[in-house]
Structure formats: C-alpha cells, structure tokens
C-alpha atoms as a PDB file:
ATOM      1  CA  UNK A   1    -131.265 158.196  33.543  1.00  0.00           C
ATOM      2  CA  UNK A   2    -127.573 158.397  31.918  1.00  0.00           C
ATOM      3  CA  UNK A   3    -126.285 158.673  28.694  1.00  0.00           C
ATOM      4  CA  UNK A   4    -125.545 155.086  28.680  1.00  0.00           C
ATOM      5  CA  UNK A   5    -123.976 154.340  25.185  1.00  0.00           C
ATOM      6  CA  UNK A   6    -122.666 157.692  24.337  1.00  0.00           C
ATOM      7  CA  UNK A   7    -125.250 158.964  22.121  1.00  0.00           C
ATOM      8  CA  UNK A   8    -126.267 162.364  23.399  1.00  0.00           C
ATOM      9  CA  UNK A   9    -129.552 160.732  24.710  1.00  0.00           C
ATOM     10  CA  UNK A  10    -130.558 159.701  28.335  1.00  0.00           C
ATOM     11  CA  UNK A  11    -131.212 156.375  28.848  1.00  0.00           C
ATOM     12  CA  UNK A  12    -132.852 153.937  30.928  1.00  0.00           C
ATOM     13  CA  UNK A  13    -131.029 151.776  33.640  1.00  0.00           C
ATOM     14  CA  UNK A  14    -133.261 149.961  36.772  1.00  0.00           C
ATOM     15  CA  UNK A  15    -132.012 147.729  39.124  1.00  0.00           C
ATOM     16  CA  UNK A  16    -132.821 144.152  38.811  1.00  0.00           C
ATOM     17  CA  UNK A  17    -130.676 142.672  41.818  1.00  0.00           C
ATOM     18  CA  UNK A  18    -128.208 143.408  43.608  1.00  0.00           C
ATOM     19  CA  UNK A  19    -126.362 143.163  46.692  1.00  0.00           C
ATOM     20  CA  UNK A  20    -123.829 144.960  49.489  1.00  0.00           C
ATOM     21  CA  UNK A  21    -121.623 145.737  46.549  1.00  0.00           C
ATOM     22  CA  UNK A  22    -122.700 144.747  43.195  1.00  0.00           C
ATOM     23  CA  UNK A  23    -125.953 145.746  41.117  1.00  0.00           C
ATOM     24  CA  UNK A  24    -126.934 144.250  37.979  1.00  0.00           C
ATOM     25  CA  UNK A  25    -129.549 146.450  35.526  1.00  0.00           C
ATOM     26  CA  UNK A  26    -132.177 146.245  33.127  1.00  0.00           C
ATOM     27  CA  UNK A  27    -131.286 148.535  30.442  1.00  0.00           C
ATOM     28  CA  UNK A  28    -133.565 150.063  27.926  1.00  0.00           C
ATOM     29  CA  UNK A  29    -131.404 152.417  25.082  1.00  0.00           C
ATOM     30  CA  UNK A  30    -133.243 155.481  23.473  1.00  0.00           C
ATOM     31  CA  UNK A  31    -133.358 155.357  19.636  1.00  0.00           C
ATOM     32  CA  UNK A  32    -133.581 158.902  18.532  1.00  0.00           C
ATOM     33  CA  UNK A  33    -135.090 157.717  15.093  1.00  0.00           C
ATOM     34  CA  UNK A  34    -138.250 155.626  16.749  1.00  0.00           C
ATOM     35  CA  UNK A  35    -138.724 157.988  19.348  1.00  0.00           C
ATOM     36  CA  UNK A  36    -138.637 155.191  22.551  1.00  0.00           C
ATOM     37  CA  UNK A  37    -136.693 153.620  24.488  1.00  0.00           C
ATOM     38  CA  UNK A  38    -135.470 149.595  22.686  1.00  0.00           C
ATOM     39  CA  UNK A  39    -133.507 146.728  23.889  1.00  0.00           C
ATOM     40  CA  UNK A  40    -130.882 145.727  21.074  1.00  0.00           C
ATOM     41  CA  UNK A  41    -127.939 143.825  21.513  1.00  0.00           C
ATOM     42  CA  UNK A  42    -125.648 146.201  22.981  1.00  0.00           C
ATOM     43  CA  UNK A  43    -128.823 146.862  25.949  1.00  0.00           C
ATOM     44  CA  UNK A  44    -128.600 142.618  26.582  1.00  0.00           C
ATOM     45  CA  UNK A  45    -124.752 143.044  27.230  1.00  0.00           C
ATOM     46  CA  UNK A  46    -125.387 146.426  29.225  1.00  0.00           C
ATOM     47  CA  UNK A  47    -127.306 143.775  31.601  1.00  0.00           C
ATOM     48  CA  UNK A  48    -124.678 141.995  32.105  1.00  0.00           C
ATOM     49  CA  UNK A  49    -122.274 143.682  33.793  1.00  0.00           C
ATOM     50  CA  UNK A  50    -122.221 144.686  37.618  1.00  0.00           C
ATOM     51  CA  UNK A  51    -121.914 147.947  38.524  1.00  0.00           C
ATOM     52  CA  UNK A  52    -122.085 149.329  35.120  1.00  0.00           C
ATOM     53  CA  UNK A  53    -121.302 152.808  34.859  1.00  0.00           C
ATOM     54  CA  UNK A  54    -120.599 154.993  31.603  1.00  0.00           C
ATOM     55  CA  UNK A  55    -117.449 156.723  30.664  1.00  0.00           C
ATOM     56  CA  UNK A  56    -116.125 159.631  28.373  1.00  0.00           C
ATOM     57  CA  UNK A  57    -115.293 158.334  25.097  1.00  0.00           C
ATOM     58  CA  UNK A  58    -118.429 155.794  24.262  1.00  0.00           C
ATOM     59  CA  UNK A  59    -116.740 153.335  27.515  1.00  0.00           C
ATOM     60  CA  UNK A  60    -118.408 151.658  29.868  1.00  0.00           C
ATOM     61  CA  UNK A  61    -117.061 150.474  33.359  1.00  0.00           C
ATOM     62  CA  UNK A  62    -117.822 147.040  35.352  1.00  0.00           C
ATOM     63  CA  UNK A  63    -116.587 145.986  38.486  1.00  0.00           C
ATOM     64  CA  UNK A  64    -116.536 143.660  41.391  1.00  0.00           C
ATOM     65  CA  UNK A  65    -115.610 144.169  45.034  1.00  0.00           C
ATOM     66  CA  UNK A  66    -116.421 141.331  46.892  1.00  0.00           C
ATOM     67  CA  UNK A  67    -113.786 140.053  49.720  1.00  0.00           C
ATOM     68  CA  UNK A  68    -112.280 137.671  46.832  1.00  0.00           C
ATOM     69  CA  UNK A  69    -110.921 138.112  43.419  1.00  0.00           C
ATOM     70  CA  UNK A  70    -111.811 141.697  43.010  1.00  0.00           C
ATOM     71  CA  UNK A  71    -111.724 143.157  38.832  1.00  0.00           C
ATOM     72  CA  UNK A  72    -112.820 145.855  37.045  1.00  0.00           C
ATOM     73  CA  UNK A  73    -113.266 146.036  33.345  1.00  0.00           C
ATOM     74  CA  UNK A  74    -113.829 148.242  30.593  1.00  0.00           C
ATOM     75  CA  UNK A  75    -115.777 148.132  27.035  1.00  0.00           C
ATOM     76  CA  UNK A  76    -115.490 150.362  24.551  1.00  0.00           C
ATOM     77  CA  UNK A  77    -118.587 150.761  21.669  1.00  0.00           C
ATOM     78  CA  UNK A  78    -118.013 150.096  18.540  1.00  0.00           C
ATOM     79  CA  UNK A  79    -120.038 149.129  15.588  1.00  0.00           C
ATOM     80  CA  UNK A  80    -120.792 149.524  12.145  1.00  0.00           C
ATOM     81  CA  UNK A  81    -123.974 151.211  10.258  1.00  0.00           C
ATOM     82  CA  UNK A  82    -125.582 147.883   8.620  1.00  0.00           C
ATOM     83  CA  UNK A  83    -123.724 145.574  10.437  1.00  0.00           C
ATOM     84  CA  UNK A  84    -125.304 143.143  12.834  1.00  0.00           C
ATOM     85  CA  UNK A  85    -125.602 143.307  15.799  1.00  0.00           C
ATOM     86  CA  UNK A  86    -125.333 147.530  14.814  1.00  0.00           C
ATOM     87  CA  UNK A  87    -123.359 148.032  18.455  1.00  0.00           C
ATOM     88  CA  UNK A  88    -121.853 145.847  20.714  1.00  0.00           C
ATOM     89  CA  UNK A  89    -119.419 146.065  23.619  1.00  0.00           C
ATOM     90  CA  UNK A  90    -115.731 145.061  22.811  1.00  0.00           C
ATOM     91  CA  UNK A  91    -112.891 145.197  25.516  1.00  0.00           C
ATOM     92  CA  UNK A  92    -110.436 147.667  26.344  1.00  0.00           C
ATOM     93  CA  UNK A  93    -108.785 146.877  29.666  1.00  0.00           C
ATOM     94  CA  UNK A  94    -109.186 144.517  32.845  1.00  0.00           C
ATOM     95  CA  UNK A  95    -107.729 144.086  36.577  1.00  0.00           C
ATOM     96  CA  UNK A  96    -107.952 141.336  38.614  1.00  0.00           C
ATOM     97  CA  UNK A  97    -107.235 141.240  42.137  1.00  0.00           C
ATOM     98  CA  UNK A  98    -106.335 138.063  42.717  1.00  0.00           C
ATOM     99  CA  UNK A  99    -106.755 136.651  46.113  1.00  0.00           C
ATOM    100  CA  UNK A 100    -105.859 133.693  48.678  1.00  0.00           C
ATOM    101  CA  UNK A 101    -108.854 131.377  49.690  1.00  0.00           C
ATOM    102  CA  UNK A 102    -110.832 133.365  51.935  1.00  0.00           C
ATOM    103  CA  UNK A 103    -109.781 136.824  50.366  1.00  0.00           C
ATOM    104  CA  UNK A 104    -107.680 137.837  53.446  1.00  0.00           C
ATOM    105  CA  UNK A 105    -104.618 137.999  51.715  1.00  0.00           C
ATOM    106  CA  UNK A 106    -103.211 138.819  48.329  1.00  0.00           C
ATOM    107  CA  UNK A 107    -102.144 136.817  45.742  1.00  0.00           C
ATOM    108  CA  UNK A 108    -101.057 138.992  42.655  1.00  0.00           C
ATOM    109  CA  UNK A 109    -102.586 141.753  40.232  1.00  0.00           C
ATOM    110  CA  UNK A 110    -103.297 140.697  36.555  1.00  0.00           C
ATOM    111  CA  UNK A 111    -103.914 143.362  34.347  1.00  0.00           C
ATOM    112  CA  UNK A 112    -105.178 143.015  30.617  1.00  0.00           C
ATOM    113  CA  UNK A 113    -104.627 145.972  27.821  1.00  0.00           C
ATOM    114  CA  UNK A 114    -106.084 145.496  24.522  1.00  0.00           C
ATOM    115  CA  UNK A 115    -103.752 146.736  21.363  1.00  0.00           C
ATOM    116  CA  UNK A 116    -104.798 146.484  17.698  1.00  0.00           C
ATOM    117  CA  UNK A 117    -106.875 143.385  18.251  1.00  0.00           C
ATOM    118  CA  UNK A 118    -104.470 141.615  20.910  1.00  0.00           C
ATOM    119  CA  UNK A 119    -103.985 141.162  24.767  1.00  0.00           C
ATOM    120  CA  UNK A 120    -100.932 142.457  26.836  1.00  0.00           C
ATOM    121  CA  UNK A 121    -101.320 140.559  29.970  1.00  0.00           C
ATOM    122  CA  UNK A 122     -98.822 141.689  32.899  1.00  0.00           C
ATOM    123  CA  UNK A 123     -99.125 139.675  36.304  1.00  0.00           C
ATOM    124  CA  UNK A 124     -97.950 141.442  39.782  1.00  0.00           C
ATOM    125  CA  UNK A 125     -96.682 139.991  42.657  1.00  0.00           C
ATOM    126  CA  UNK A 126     -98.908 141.305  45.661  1.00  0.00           C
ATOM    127  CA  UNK A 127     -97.930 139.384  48.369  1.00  0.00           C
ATOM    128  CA  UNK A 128     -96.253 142.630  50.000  1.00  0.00           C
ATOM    129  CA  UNK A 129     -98.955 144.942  49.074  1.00  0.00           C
ATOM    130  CA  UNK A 130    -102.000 146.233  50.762  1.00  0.00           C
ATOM    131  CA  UNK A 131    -105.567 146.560  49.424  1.00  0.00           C
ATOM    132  CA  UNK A 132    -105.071 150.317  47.928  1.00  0.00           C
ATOM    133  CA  UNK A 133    -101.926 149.477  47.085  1.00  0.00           C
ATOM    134  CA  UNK A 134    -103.246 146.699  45.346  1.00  0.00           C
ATOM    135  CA  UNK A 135    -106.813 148.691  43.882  1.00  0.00           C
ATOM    136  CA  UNK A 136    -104.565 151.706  42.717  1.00  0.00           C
ATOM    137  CA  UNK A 137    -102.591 149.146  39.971  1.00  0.00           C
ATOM    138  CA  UNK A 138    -106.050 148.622  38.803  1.00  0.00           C
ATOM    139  CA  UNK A 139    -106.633 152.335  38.086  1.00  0.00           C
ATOM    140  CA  UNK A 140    -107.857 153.011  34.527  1.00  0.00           C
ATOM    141  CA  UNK A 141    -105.568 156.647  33.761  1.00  0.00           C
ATOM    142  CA  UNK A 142    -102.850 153.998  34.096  1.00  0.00           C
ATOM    143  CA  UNK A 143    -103.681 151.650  30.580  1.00  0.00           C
END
C-alpha cells in the first residue's frame, strides 16, 4: 500500500507479472468520497508502466533495465474537476539508454524534458562512457 496518485490515501498496487527486473501492477485507487478502492482511468495507465513507483509532487516513476535500451520516465497528474477522464498521467521527462545490438556497448543517451506543452530532446554521445556514467545522465534532480 502507497499513496499512489498523491492524494493523502493509501492505495492498492499487486503484482501481475514480472520478471528479473521489471514488474507490472494491478492498481486499485482509493476514492475518499465512495469509501473503496476503484479503477478509473488514471488506475488503467498506473498498469501500464514497469516498475512504477510514486514521487513527491503528484509524479510517478517508470523504468526499464534490461541489458538493452534501458529508460526511465516520469508522469506528472494532472486533471480537471468535471473533466473526463477526471485524472490522467501526462509526461514530464524521459532517458533512454540507447544501446548496440546485444546491449554490450553504448550507443548514446537521449533525454526528453517537457516545457509548456513541448519536447526538448538532447542526444549524447556514449560511446566513451560507462554504464553509471551513462545511468547518472538519466538522473531525474538533473531535468
């Protein structure tokens, strides 16, 4: 049980498969004003994602490490009373670890920002660099 979307309310979050390094969820969101647990659109993204985990600030983390084209990801929540769907996930920021065939070496790091509705896309060469090296360009404090 985390606070999955920010709310001040624990929610619900059970593994439905998963693997050495990746887990996807079933995710069940508590409405405070129906008293239960509900699966609304912003829940059906939720399930989604790998490795979802929940940031400060109403964000929400996803990732993959396998041995090629590693990324991580993150969605803020946003939404309007009355609107529909009421919540949904929008993005903030990506990395992509871009590997060679075979993910022993490295190709190049793409990072994505999101300002005011538009992408800011910067590529890195990381022929030279090692995996941390590499991982630590895809650091979130850095956006």
């Amino acid at each position: 049980m985390h606070d999955l979307d920010s709310d001040q309310h624990p929610d619900l979050a059970g593994i439905r498969e998963f693997g050495a390094k990746w887990a996807r969820y079933c995710v069940w969101l508590y409405d405070p004003k129906q008293h239960f647990f509900a699966k609304d659109f912003l829940a059906e993204q939720m399930e989604l994602m790998t490795n979802l985990e929940p940031l400060s600030g109403g964000q929400i983390l996803t990732s993959h490490m396998g041995p090629e084209n590693m990324w991580r990801a993150a969605y803020k929540i946003t939404g309007v009373v009355g609107s529909r769907p009421e919540r949904q996930l929008v993005p903030v920021y990506s990395c992509l670890v871009e590997t060679k065939p075979g993910g022993e070496k490295l190709a190049s790091v793409v990072t994505v920002r999101y300002e005011s509705g538009r992408a800011v896309v910067k590529r890195h060469q990381a022929g030279k660099m090692d995996i941390r090296a590499a991982l630590s360009r895809c650091n979130l404090s850095t956006r």
